[in-house]
Protein backbone atom coordinates (compact mmCIF):
# COMPACT_ATOMS: atom_id res chain seq x y z
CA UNK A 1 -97.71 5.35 69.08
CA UNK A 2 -98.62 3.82 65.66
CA UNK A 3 -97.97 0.35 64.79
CA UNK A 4 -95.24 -0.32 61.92
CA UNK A 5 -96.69 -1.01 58.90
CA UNK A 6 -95.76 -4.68 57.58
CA UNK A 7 -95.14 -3.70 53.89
CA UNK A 8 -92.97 -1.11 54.79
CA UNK A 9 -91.23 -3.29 57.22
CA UNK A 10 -90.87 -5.54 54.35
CA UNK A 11 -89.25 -3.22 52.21
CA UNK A 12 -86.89 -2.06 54.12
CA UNK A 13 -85.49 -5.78 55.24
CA UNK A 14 -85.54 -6.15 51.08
CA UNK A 15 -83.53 -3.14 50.68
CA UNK A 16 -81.14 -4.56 53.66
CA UNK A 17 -80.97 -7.64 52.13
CA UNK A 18 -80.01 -6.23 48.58
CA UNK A 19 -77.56 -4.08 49.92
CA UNK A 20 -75.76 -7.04 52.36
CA UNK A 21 -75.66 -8.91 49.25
CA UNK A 22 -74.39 -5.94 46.54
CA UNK A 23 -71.77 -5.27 48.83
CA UNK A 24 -70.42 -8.90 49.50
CA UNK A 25 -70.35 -9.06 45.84
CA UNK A 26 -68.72 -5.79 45.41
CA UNK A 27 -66.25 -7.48 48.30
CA UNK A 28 -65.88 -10.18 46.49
CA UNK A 29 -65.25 -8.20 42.95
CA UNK A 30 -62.61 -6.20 44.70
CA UNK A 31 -60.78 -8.96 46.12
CA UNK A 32 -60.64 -10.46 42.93
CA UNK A 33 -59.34 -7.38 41.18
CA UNK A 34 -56.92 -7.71 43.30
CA UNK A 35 -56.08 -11.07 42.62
CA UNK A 36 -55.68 -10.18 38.97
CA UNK A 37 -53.68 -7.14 39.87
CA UNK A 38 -50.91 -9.21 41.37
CA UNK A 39 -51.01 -11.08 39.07
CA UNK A 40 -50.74 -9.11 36.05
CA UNK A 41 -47.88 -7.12 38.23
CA UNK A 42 -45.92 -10.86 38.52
CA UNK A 43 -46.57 -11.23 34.77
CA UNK A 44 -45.11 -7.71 33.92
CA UNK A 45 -42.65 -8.41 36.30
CA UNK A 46 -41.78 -11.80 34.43
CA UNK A 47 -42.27 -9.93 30.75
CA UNK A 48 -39.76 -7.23 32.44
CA UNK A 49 -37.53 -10.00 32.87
CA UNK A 50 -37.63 -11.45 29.68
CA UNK A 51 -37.65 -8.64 28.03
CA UNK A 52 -34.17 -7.42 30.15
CA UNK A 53 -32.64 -10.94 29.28
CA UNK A 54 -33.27 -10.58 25.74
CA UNK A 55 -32.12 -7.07 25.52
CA UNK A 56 -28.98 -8.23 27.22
CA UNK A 57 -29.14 -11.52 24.82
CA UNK A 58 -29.91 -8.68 21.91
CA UNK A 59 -26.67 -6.89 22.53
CA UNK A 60 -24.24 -9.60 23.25
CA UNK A 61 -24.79 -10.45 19.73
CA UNK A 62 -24.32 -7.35 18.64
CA UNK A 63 -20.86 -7.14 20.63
CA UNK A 64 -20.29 -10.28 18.96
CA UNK A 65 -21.17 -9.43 15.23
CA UNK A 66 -18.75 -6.02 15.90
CA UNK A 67 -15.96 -8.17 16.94
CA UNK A 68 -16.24 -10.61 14.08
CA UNK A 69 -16.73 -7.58 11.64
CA UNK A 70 -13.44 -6.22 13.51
CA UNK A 71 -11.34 -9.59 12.96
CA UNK A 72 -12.87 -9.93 9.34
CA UNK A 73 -11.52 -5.97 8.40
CA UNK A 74 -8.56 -7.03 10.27
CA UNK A 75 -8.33 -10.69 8.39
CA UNK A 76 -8.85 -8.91 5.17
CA UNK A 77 -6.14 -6.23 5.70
CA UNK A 78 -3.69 -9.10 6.69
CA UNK A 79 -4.65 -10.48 3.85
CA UNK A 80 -4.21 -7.62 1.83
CA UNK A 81 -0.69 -6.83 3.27
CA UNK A 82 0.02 -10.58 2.59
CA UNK A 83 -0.97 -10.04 -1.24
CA UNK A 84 1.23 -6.99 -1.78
CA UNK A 85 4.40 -8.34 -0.18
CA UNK A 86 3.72 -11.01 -2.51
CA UNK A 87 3.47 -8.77 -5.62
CA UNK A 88 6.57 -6.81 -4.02
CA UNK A 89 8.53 -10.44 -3.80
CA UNK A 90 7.25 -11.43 -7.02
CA UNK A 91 8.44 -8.02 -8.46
CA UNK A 92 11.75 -8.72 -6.14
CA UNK A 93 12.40 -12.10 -7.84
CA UNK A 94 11.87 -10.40 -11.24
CA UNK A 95 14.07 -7.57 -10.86
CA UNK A 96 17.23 -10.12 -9.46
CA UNK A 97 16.33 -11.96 -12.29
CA UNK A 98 16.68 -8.99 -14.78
CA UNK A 99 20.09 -7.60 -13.25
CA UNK A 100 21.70 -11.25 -13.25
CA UNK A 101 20.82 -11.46 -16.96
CA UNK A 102 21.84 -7.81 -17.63
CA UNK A 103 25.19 -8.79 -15.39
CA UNK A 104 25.94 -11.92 -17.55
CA UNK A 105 25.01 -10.36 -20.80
CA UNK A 106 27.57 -7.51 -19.82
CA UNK A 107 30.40 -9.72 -19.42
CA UNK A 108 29.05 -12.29 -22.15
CA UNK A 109 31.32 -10.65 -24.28
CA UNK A 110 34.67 -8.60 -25.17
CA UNK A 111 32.74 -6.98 -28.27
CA UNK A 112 32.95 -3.36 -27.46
CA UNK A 113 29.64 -3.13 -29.71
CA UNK A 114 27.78 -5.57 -28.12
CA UNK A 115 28.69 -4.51 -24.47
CA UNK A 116 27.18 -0.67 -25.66
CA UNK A 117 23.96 -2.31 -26.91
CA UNK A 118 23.52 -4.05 -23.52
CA UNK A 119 24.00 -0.76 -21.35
CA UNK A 120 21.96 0.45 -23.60
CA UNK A 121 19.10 -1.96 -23.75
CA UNK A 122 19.39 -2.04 -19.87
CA UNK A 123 18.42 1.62 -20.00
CA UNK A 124 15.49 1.64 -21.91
CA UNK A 125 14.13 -1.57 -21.18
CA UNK A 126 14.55 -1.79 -17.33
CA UNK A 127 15.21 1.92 -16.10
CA UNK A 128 12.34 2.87 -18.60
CA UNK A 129 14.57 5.93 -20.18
CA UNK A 130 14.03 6.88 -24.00
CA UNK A 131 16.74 9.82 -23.78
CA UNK A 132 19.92 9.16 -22.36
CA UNK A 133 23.39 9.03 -23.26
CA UNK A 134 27.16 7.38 -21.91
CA UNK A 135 30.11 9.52 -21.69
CA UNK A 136 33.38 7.84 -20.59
CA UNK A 137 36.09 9.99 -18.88
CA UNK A 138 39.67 10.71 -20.08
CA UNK A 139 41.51 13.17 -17.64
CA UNK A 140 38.72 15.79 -17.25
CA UNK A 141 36.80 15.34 -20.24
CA UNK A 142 34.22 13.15 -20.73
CA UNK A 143 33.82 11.97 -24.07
CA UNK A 144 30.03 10.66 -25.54
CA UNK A 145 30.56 7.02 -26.03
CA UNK A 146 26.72 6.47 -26.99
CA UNK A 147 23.31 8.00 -26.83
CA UNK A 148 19.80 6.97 -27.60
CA UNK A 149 16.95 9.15 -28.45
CA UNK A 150 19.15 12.74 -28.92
CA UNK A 151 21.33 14.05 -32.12
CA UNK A 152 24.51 15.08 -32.47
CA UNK A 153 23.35 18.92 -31.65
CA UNK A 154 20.83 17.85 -29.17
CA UNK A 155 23.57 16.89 -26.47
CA UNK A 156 26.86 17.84 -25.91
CA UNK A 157 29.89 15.20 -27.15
CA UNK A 158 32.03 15.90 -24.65
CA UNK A 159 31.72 17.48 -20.69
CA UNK A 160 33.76 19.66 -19.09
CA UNK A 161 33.88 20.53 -15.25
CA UNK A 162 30.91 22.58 -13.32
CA UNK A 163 26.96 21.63 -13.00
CA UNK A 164 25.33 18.40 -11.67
CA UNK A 165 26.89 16.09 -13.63
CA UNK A 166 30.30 16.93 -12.21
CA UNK A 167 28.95 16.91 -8.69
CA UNK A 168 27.97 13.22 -9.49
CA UNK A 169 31.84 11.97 -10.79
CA UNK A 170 33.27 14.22 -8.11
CA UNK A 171 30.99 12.41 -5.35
CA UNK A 172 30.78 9.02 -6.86
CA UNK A 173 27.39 8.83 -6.01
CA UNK A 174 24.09 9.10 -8.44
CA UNK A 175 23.04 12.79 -8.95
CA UNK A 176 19.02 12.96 -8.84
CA UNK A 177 19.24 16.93 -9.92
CA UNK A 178 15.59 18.02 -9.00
CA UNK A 179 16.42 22.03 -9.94
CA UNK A 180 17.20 20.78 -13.16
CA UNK A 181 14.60 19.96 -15.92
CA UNK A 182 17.32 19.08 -18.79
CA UNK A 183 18.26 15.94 -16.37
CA UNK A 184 16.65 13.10 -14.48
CA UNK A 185 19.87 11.16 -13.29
CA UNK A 186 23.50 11.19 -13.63
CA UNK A 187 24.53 7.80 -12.67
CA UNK A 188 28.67 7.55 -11.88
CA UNK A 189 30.83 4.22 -13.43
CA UNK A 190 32.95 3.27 -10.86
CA UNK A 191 35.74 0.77 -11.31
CA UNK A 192 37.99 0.06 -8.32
CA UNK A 193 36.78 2.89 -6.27
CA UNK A 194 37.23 5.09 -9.53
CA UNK A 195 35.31 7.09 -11.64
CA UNK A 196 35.77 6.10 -15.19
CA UNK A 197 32.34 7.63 -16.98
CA UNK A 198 28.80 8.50 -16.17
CA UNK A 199 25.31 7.87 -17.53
CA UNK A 200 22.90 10.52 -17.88
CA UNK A 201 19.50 9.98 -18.31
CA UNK A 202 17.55 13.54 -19.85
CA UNK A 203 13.88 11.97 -20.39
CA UNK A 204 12.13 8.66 -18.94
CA UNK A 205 9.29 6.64 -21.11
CA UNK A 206 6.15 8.59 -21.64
CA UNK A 207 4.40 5.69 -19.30
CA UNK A 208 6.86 6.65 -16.40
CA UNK A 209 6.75 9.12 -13.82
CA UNK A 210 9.52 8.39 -11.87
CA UNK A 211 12.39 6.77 -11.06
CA UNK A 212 11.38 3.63 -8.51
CA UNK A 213 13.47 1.67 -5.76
CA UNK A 214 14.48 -0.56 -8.54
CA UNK A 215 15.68 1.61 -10.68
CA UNK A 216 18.35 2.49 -8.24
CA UNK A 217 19.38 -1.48 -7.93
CA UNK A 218 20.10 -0.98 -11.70
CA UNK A 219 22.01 1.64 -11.46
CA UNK A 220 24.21 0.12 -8.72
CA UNK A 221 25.07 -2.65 -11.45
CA UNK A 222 25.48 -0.23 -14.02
CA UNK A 223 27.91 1.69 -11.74
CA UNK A 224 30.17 -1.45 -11.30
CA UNK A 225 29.41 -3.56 -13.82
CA UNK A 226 28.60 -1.53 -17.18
CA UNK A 227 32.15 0.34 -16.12
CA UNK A 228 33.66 -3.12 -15.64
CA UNK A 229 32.53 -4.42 -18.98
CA UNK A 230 33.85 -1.10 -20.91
CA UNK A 231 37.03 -1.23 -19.59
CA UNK A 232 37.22 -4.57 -20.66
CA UNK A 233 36.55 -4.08 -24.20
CA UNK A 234 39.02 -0.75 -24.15
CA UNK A 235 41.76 -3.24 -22.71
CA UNK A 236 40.43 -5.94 -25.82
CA UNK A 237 40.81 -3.19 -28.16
CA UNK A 238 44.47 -1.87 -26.87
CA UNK A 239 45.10 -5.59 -26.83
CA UNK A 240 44.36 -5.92 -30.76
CA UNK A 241 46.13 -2.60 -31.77
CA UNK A 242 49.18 -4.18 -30.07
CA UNK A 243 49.05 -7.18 -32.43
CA UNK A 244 48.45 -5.28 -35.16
CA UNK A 245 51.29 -3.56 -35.07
């Protein structure tokens, strides 16, 4: 048996020692590792939760900002419905205004002259017409008591019974005749429940379309009033052919 040889015995404590001491430091390395392992998993975990908050932070605004946006449009719609039924009672106001000065210029006078130029002012100035004429009715004519805009060939003087002007004194009730391109409106003077004339209205103002809501207000005063106001001036007339005599 040979004796161990010192240097070799040497080495190999070296190589021990080395080895003890790489792998307390690769211990030591690891444990660390995973030291920074939980903690960079609690600091995700914390960035998670931030993150999560601010995402639900993130979209609570936007809920928010769509809501406001919401009550804005609906803010501004209110406000735009508020505008228009303003213009409408504005418009409202202006047309009561026009029919109680076309009422009291109607029966501002017995002048049988005047009282035509009113009707007919009332026509082209607030029903917007620039071809129209006035028949009043005797039996079962009706006789042209004024025109505006047509000759004495361009309309008829006188009606007789038949078509849509007819159907309006035999109905009492305004004749819109859509089938009928000569016409626009045939408007019925009523006094006491009675037909005495009509109005018809061939052609509105270049600028007009069509007849409007108003328009139909007008023609309720024309109906009563305008047949009101020419019976008036007949009776003033009768009246003065009396004296005369």
């Amino acid at each position: 048996m040979t004796e161990q040889d010192p240097g070799h015995s040497g080495y190999i404590g070296k190589v021990r020692e080395d080895t003890s001491l790489y792998i307390k430091n690769l211990l030591g390395e690891n444990k660390q590792l995973r030291l920074d392992v939980a903690g960079q998993a609690s600091e995700n975990e914390r960035l998670i939760r931030e993150v999560t908050a601010l995402r639900r932070e993130l979209d609570e605004r936007n809920s928010r900002e769509v809501s406001l946006q919401l009550r804005l449009t609906e803010i501004h719609e209110t406000s735009e419905q508020y505008i228009r039924q303003f213009a409408d009672l504005e418009q409202h106001n202006a047309n009561l205004a026009n029919l109680y000065v076309a009422s009291y210029q109607l029966h501002g006078t017995l002048n049988r002259e005047a009282v035509v130029t009113v009707i007919q002012e009332i026509i082209i100035n607030l029903v917007g017409s620039e071809e129209f004429a006035v028949y009043e009715r005797s039996g079962q004519t009706l006789s042209r008591t004024c025109s505006v805009g047509i000759g004495d060939d361009g309309r008829p003087q006188s009606l007789v019974p038949g078509g849509p002007v007819w159907r309006s004194i035999e109905t009492g009730e305004p004749c819109l005749p859509k089938d009928d391109e000569d016409l626009v409106a045939c408007i019925p003077l009523k006094l006491d429940g009675e037909v005495t004339g009509v109005i018809v209205i061939y052609k509105l103002l270049a600028h007009k379309s069509e007849l409007e809501s108003r328009d139909f207000e007008l023609f309720d005063l024309l109906a009563s009033q305008a047949a009101s106001a020419l019976y008036c001036t007949s009776l003033q007339v009768s009246s003065r052919a009396m004296l005369t005599v």
